[in-house]
PDB file of N, CA and C in Angstrom:
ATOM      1  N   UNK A   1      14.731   3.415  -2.850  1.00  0.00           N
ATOM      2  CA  UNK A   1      14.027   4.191  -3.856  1.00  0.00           C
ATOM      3  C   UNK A   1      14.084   5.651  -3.424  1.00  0.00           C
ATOM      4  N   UNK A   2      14.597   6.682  -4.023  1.00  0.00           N
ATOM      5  CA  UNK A   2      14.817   8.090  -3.833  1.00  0.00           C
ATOM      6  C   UNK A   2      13.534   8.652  -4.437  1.00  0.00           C
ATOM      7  N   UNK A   3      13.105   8.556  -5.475  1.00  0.00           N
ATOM      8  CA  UNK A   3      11.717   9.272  -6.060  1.00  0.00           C
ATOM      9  C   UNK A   3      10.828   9.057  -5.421  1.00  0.00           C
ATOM     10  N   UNK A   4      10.026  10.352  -5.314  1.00  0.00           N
ATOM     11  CA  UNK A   4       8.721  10.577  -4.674  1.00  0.00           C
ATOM     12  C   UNK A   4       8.060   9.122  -5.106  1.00  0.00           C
ATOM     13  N   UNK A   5       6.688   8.668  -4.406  1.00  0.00           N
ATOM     14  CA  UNK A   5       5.911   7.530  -4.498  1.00  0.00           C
ATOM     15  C   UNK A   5       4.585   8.106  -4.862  1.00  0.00           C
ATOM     16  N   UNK A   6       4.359   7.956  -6.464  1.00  0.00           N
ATOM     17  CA  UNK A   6       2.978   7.903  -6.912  1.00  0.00           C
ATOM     18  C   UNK A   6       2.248   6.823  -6.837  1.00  0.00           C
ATOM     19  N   UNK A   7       1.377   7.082  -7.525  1.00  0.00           N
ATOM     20  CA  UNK A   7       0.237   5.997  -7.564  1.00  0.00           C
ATOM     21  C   UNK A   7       0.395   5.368  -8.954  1.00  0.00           C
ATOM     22  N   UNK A   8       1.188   6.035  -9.990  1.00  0.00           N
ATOM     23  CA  UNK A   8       1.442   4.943 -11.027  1.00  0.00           C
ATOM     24  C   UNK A   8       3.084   4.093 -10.768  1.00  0.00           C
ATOM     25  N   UNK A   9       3.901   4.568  -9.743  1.00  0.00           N
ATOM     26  CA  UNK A   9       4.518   3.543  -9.351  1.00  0.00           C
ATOM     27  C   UNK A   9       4.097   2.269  -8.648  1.00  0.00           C
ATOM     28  N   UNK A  10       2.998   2.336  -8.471  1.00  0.00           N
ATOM     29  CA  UNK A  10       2.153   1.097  -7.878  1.00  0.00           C
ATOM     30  C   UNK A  10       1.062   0.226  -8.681  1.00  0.00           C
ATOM     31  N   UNK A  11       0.575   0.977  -9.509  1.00  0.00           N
ATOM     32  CA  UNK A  11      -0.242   0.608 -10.265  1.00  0.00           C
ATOM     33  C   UNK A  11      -0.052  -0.854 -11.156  1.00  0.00           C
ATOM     34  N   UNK A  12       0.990  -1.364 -11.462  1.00  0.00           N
ATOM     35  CA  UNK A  12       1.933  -2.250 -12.327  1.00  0.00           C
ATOM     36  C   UNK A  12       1.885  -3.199 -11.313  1.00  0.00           C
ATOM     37  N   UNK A  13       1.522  -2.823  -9.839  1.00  0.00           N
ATOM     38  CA  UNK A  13       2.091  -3.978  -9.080  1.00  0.00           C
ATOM     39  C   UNK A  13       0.395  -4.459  -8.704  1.00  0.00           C
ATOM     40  N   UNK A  14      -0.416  -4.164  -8.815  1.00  0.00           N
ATOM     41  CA  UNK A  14      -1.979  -4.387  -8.521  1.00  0.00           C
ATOM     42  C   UNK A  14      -1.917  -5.813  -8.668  1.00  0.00           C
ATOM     43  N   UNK A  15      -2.426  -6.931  -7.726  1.00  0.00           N
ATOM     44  CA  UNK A  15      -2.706  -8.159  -7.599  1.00  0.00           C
ATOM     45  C   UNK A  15      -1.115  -9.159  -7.466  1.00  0.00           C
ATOM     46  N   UNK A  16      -0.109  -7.965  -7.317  1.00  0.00           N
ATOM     47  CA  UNK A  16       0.762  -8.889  -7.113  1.00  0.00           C
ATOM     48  C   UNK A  16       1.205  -9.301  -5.429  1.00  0.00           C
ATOM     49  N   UNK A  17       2.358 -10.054  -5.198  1.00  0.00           N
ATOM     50  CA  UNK A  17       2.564  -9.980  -4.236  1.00  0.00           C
ATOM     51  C   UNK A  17       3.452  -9.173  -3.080  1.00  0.00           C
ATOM     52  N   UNK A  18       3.702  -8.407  -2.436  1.00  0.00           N
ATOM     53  CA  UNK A  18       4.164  -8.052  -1.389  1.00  0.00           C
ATOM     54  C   UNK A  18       4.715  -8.970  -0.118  1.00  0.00           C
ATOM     55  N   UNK A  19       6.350  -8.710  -0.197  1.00  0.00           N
ATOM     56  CA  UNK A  19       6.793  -9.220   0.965  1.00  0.00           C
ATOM     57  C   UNK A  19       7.861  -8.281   1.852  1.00  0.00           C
ATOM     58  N   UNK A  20       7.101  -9.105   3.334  1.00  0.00           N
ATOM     59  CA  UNK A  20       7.502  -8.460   4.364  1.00  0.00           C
ATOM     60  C   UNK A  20       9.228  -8.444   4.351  1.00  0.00           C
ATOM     61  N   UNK A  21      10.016  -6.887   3.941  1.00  0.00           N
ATOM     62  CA  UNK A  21      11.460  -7.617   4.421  1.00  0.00           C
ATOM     63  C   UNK A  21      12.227  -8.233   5.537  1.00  0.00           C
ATOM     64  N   UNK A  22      12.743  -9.282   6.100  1.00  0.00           N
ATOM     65  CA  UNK A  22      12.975  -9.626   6.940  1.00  0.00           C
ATOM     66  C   UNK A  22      11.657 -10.239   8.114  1.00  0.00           C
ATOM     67  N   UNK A  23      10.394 -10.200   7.136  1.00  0.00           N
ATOM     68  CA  UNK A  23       9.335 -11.019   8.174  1.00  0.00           C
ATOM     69  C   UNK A  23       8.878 -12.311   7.550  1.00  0.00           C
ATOM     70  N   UNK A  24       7.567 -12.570   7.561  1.00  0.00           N
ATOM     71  CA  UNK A  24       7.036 -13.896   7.141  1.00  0.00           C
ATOM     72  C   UNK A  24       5.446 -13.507   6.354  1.00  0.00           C
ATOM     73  N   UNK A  25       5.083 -12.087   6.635  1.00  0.00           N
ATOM     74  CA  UNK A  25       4.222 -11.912   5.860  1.00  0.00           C
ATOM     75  C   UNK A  25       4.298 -11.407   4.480  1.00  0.00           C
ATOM     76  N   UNK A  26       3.134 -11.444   3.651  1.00  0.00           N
ATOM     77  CA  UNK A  26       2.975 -11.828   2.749  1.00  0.00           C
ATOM     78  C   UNK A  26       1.877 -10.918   2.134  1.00  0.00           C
ATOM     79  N   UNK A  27       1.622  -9.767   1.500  1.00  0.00           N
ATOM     80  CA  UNK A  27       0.646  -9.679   1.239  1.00  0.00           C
ATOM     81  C   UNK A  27       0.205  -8.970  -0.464  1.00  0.00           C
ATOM     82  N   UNK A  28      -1.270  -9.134  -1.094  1.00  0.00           N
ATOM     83  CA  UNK A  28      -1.541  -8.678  -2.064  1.00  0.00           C
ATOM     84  C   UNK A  28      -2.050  -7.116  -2.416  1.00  0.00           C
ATOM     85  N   UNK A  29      -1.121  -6.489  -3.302  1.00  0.00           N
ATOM     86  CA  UNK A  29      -1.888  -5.336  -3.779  1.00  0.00           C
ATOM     87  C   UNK A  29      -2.694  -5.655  -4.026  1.00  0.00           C
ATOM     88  N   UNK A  30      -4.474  -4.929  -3.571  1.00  0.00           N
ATOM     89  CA  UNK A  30      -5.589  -5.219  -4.315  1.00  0.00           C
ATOM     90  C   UNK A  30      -6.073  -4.299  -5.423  1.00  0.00           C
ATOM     91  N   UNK A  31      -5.777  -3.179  -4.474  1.00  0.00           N
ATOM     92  CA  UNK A  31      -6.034  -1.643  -5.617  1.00  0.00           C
ATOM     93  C   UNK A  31      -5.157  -0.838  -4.860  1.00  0.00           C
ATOM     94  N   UNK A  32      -5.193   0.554  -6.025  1.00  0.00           N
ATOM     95  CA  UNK A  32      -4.832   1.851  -5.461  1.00  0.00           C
ATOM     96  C   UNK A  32      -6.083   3.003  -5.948  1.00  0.00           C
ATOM     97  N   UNK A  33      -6.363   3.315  -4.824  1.00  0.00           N
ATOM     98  CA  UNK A  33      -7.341   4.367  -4.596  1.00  0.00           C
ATOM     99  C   UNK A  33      -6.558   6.245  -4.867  1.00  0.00           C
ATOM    100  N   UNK A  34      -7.385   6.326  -6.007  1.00  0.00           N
ATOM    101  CA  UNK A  34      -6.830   7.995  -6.719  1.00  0.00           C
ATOM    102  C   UNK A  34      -7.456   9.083  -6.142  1.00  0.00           C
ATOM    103  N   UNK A  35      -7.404   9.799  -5.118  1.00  0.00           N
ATOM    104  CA  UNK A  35      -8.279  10.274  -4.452  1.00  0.00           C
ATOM    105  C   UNK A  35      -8.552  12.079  -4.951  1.00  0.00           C
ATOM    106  N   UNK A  36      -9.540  11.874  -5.858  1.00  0.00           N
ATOM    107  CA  UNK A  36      -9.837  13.010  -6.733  1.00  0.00           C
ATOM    108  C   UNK A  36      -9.758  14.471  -5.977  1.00  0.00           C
ATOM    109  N   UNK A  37      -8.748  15.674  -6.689  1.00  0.00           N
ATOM    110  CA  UNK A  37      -8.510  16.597  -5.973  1.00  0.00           C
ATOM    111  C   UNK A  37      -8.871  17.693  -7.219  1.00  0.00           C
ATOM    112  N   UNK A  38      -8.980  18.751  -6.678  1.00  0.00           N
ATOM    113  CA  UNK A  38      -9.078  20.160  -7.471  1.00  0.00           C
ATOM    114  C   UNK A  38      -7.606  20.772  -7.288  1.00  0.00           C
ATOM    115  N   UNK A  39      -7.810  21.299  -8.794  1.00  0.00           N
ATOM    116  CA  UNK A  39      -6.245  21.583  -9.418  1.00  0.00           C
ATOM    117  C   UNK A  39      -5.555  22.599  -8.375  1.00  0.00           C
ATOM    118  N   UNK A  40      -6.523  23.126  -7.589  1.00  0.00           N
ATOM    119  CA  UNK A  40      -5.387  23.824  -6.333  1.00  0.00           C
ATOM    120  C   UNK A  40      -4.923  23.316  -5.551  1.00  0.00           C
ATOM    121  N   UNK A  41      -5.807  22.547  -5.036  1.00  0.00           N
ATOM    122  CA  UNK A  41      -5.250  21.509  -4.123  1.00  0.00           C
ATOM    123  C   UNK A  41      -4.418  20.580  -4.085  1.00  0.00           C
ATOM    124  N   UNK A  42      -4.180  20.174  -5.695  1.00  0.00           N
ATOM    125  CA  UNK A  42      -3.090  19.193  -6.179  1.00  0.00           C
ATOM    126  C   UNK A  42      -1.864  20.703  -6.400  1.00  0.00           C
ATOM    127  N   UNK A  43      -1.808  21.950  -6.579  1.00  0.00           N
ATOM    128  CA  UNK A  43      -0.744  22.509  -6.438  1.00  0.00           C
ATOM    129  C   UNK A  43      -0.376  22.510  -5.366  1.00  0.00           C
ATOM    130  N   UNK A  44      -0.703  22.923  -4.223  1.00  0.00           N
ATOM    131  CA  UNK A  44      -0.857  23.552  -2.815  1.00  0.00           C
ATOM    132  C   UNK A  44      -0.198  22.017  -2.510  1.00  0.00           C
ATOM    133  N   UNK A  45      -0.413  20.636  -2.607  1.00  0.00           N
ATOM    134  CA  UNK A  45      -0.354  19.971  -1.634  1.00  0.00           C
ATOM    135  C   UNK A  45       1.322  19.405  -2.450  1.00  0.00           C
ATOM    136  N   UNK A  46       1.583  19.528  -4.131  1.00  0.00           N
ATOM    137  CA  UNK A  46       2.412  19.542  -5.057  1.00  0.00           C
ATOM    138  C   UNK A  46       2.447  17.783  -5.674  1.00  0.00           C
ATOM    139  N   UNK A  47       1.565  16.551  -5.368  1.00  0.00           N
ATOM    140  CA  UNK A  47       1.221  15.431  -5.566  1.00  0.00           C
ATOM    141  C   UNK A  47       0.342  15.590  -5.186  1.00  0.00           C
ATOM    142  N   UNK A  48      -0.225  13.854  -6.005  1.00  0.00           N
ATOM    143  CA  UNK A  48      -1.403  13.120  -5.711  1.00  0.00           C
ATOM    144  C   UNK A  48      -1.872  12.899  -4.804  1.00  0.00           C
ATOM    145  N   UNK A  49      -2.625  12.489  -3.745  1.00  0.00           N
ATOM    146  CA  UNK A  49      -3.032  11.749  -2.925  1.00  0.00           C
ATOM    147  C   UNK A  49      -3.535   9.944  -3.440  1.00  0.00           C
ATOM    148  N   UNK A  50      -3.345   9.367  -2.247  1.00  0.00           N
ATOM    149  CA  UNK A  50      -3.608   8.099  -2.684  1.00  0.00           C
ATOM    150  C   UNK A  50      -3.295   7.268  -1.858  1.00  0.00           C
ATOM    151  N   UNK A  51      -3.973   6.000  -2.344  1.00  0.00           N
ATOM    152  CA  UNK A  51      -4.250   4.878  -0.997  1.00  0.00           C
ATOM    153  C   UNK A  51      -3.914   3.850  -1.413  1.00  0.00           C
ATOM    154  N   UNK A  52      -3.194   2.928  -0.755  1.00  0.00           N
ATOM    155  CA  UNK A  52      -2.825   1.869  -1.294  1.00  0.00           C
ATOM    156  C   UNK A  52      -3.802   0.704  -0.388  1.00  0.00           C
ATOM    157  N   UNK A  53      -4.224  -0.588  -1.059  1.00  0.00           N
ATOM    158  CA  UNK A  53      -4.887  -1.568  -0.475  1.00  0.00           C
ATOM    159  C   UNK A  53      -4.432  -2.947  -0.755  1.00  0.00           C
ATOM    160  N   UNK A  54      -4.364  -3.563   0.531  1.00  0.00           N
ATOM    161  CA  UNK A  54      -3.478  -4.635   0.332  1.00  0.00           C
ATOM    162  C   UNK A  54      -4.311  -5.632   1.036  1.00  0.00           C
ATOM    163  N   UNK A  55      -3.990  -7.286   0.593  1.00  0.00           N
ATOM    164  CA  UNK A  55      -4.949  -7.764   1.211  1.00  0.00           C
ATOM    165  C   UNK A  55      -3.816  -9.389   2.049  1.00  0.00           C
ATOM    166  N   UNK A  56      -4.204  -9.632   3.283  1.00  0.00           N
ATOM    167  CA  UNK A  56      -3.459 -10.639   3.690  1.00  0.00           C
ATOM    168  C   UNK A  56      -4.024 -11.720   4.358  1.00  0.00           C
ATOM    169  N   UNK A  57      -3.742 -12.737   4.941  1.00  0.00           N
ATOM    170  CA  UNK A  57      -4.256 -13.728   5.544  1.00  0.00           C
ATOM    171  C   UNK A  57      -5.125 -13.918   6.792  1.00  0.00           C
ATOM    172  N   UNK A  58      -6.198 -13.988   7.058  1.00  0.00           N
ATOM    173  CA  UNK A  58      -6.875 -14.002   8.147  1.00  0.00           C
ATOM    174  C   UNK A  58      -5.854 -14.618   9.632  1.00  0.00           C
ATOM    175  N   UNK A  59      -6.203 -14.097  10.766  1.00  0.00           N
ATOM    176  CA  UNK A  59      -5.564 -14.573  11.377  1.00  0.00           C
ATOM    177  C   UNK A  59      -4.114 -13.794  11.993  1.00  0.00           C
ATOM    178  N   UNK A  60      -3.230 -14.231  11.184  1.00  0.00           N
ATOM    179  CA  UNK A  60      -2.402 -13.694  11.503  1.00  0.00           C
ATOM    180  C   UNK A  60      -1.562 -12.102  10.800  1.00  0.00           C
ATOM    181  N   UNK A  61      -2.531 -11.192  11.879  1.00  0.00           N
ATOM    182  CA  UNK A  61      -2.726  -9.906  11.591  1.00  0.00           C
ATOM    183  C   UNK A  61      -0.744  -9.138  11.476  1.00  0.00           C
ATOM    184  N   UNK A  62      -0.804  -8.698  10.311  1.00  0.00           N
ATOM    185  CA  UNK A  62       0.605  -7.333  10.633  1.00  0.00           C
ATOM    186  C   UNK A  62       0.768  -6.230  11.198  1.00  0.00           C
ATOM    187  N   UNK A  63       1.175  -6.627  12.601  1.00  0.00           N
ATOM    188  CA  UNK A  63       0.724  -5.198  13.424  1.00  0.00           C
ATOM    189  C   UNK A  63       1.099  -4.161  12.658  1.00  0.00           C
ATOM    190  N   UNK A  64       0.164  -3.001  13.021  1.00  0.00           N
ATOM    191  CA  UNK A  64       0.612  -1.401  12.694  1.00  0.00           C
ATOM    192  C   UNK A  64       1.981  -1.094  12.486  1.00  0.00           C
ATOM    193  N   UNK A  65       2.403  -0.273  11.380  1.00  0.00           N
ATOM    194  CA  UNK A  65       3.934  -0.049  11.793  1.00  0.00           C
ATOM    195  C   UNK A  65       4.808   0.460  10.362  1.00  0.00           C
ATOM    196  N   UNK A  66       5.902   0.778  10.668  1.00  0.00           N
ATOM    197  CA  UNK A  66       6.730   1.136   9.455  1.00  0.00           C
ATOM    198  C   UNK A  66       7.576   0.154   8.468  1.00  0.00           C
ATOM    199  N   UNK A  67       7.586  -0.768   7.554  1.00  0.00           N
ATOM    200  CA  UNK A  67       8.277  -2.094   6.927  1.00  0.00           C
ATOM    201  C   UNK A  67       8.863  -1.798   5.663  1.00  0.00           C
ATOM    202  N   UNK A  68       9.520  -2.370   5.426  1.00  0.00           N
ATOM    203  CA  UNK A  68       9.965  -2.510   3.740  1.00  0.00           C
ATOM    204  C   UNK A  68       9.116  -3.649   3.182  1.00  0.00           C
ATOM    205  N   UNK A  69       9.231  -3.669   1.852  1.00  0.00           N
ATOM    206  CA  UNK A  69       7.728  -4.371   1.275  1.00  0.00           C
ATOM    207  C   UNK A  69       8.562  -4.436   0.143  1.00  0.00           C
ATOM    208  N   UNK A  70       8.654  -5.911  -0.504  1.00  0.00           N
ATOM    209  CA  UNK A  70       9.444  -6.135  -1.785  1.00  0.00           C
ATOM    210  C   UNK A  70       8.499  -7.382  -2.749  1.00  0.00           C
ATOM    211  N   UNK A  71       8.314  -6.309  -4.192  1.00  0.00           N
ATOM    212  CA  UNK A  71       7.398  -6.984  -4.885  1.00  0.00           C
ATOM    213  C   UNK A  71       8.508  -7.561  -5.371  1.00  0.00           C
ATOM    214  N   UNK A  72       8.717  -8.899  -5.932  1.00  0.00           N
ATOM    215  CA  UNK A  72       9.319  -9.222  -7.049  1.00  0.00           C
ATOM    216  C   UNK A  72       8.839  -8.596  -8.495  1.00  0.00           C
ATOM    217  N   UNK A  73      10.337  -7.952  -9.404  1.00  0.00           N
ATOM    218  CA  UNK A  73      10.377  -7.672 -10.372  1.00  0.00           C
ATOM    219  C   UNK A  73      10.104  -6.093 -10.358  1.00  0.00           C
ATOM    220  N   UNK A  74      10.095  -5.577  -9.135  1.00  0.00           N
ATOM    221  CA  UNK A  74       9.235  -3.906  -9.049  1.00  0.00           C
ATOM    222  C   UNK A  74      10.357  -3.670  -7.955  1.00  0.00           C
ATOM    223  N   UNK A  75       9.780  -2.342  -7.111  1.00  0.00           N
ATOM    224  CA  UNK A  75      10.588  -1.887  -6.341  1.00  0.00           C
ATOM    225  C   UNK A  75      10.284  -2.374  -4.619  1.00  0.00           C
ATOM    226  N   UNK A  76      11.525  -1.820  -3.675  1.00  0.00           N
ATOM    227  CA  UNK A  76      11.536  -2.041  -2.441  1.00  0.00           C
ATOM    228  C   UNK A  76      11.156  -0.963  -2.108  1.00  0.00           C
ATOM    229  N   UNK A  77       9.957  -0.488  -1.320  1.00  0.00           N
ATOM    230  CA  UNK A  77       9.832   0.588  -0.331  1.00  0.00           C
ATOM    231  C   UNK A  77       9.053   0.577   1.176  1.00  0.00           C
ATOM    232  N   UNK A  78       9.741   1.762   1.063  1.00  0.00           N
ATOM    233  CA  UNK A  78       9.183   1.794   2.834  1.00  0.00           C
ATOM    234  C   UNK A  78       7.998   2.016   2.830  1.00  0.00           C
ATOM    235  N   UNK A  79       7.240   1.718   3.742  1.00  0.00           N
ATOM    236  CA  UNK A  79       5.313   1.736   4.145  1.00  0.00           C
ATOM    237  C   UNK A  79       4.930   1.735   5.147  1.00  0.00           C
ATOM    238  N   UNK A  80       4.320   2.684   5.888  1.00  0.00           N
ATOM    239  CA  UNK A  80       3.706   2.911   7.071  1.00  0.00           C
ATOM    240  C   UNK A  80       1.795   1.927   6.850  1.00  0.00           C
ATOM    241  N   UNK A  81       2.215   0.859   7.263  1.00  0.00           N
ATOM    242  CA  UNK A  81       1.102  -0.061   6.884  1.00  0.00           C
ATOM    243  C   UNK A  81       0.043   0.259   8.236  1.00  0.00           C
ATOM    244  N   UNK A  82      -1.265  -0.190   7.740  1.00  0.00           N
ATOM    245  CA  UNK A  82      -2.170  -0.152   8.668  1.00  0.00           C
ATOM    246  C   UNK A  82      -3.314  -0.964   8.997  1.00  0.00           C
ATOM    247  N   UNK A  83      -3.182  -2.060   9.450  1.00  0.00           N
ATOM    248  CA  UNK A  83      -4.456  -3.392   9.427  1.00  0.00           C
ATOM    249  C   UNK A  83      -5.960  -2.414   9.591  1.00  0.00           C
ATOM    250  N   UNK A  84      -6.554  -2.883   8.689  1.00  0.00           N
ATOM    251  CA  UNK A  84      -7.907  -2.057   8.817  1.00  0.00           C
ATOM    252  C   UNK A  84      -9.301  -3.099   9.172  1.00  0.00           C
ATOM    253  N   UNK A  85     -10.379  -2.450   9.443  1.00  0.00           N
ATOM    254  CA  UNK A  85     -11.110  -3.271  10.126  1.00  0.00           C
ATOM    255  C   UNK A  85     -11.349  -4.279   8.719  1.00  0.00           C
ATOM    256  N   UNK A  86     -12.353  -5.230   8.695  1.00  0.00           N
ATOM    257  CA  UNK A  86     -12.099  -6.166   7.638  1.00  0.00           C
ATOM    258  C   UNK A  86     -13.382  -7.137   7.565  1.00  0.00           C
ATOM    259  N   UNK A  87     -14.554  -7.147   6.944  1.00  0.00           N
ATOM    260  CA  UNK A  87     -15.597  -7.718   7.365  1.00  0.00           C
ATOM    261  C   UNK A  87     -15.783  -9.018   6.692  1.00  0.00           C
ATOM    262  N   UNK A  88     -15.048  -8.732   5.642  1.00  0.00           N
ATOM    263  CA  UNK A  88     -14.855 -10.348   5.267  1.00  0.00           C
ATOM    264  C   UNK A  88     -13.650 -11.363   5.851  1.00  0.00           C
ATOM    265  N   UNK A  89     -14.360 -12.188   5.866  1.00  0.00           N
ATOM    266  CA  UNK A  89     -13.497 -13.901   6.914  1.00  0.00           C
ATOM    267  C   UNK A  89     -12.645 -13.888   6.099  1.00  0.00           C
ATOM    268  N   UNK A  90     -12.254 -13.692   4.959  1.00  0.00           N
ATOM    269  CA  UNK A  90     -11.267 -14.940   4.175  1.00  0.00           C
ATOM    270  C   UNK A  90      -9.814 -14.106   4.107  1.00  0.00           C
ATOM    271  N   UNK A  91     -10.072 -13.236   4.802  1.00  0.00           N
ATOM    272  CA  UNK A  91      -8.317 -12.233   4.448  1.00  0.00           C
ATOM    273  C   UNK A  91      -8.701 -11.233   5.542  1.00  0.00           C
ATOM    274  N   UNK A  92      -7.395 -10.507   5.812  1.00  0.00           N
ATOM    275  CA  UNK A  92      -7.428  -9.386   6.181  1.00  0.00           C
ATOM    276  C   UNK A  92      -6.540  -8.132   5.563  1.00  0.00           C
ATOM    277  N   UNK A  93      -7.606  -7.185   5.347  1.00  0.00           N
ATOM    278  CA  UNK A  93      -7.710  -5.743   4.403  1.00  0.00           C
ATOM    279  C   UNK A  93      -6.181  -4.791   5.521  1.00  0.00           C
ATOM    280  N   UNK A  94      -5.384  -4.508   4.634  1.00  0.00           N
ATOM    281  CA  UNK A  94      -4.562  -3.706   4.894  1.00  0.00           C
ATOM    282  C   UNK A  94      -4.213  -2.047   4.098  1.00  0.00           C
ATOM    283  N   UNK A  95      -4.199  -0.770   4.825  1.00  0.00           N
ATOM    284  CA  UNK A  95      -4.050   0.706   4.014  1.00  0.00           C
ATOM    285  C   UNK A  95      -2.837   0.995   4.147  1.00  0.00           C
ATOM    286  N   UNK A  96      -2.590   1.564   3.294  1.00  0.00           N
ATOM    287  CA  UNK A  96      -1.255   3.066   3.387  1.00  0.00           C
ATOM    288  C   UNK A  96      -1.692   3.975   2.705  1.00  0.00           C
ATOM    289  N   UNK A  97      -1.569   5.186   3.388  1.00  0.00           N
ATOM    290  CA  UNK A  97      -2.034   5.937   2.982  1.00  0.00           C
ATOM    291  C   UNK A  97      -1.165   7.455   2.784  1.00  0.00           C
ATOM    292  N   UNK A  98      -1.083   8.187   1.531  1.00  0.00           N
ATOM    293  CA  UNK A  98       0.013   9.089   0.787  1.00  0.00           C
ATOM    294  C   UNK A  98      -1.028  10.572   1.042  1.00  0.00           C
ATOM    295  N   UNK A  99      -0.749  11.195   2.098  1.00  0.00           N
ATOM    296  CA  UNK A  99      -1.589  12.418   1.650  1.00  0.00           C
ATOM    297  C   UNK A  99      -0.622  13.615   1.232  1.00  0.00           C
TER     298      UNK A  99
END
């Protein structure tokens, strides 16, 4: 994928699945977080800001790190993923984050 990465290139993919290329994990867009800016700051910085949230299987955590991530039917991109702390048992909460 050559084009910059918004937040409405992701948006379409909300609740779908995410896979690890070449791994075994697996995980769900839950949301994307729009992280409200003032119109200078969206010049100055020239995009959005924004957060992506993903959610995966308890247990067996995806270490920190840089991956390709392929939704079916959407696009392949690269993601500097980040296991985040996670207080609910039944999954574990994953960020990327676009500043």
């Amino acid at each position: 994928m050559t084009e910059p990465l918004m937040p409405e290139t992701f948006l379409p993919h909300v609740d779908k699945v995410f896979r690890v290329k070449d791994g075994r994990h697996a995980l769900t867009l839950s949301r994307v977080d729009i992280r409200q800016m003032g119109e200078w700051e969206r010049a100055a910085l020239g995009r959005q800001s924004f957060t992506l949230i993903f959610e995966g299987p308890p247990g067996d955590v995806l270490r920190e790190g840089l991956y390709t991530l392929e939704v079916e039917g959407g696009p392949a991109s690269q993601l500097y993923i980040i296991p985040v702390q996670t207080f609910a048992r039944d999954r574990q909460d994953y960020q990327v984050v676009f500043n």
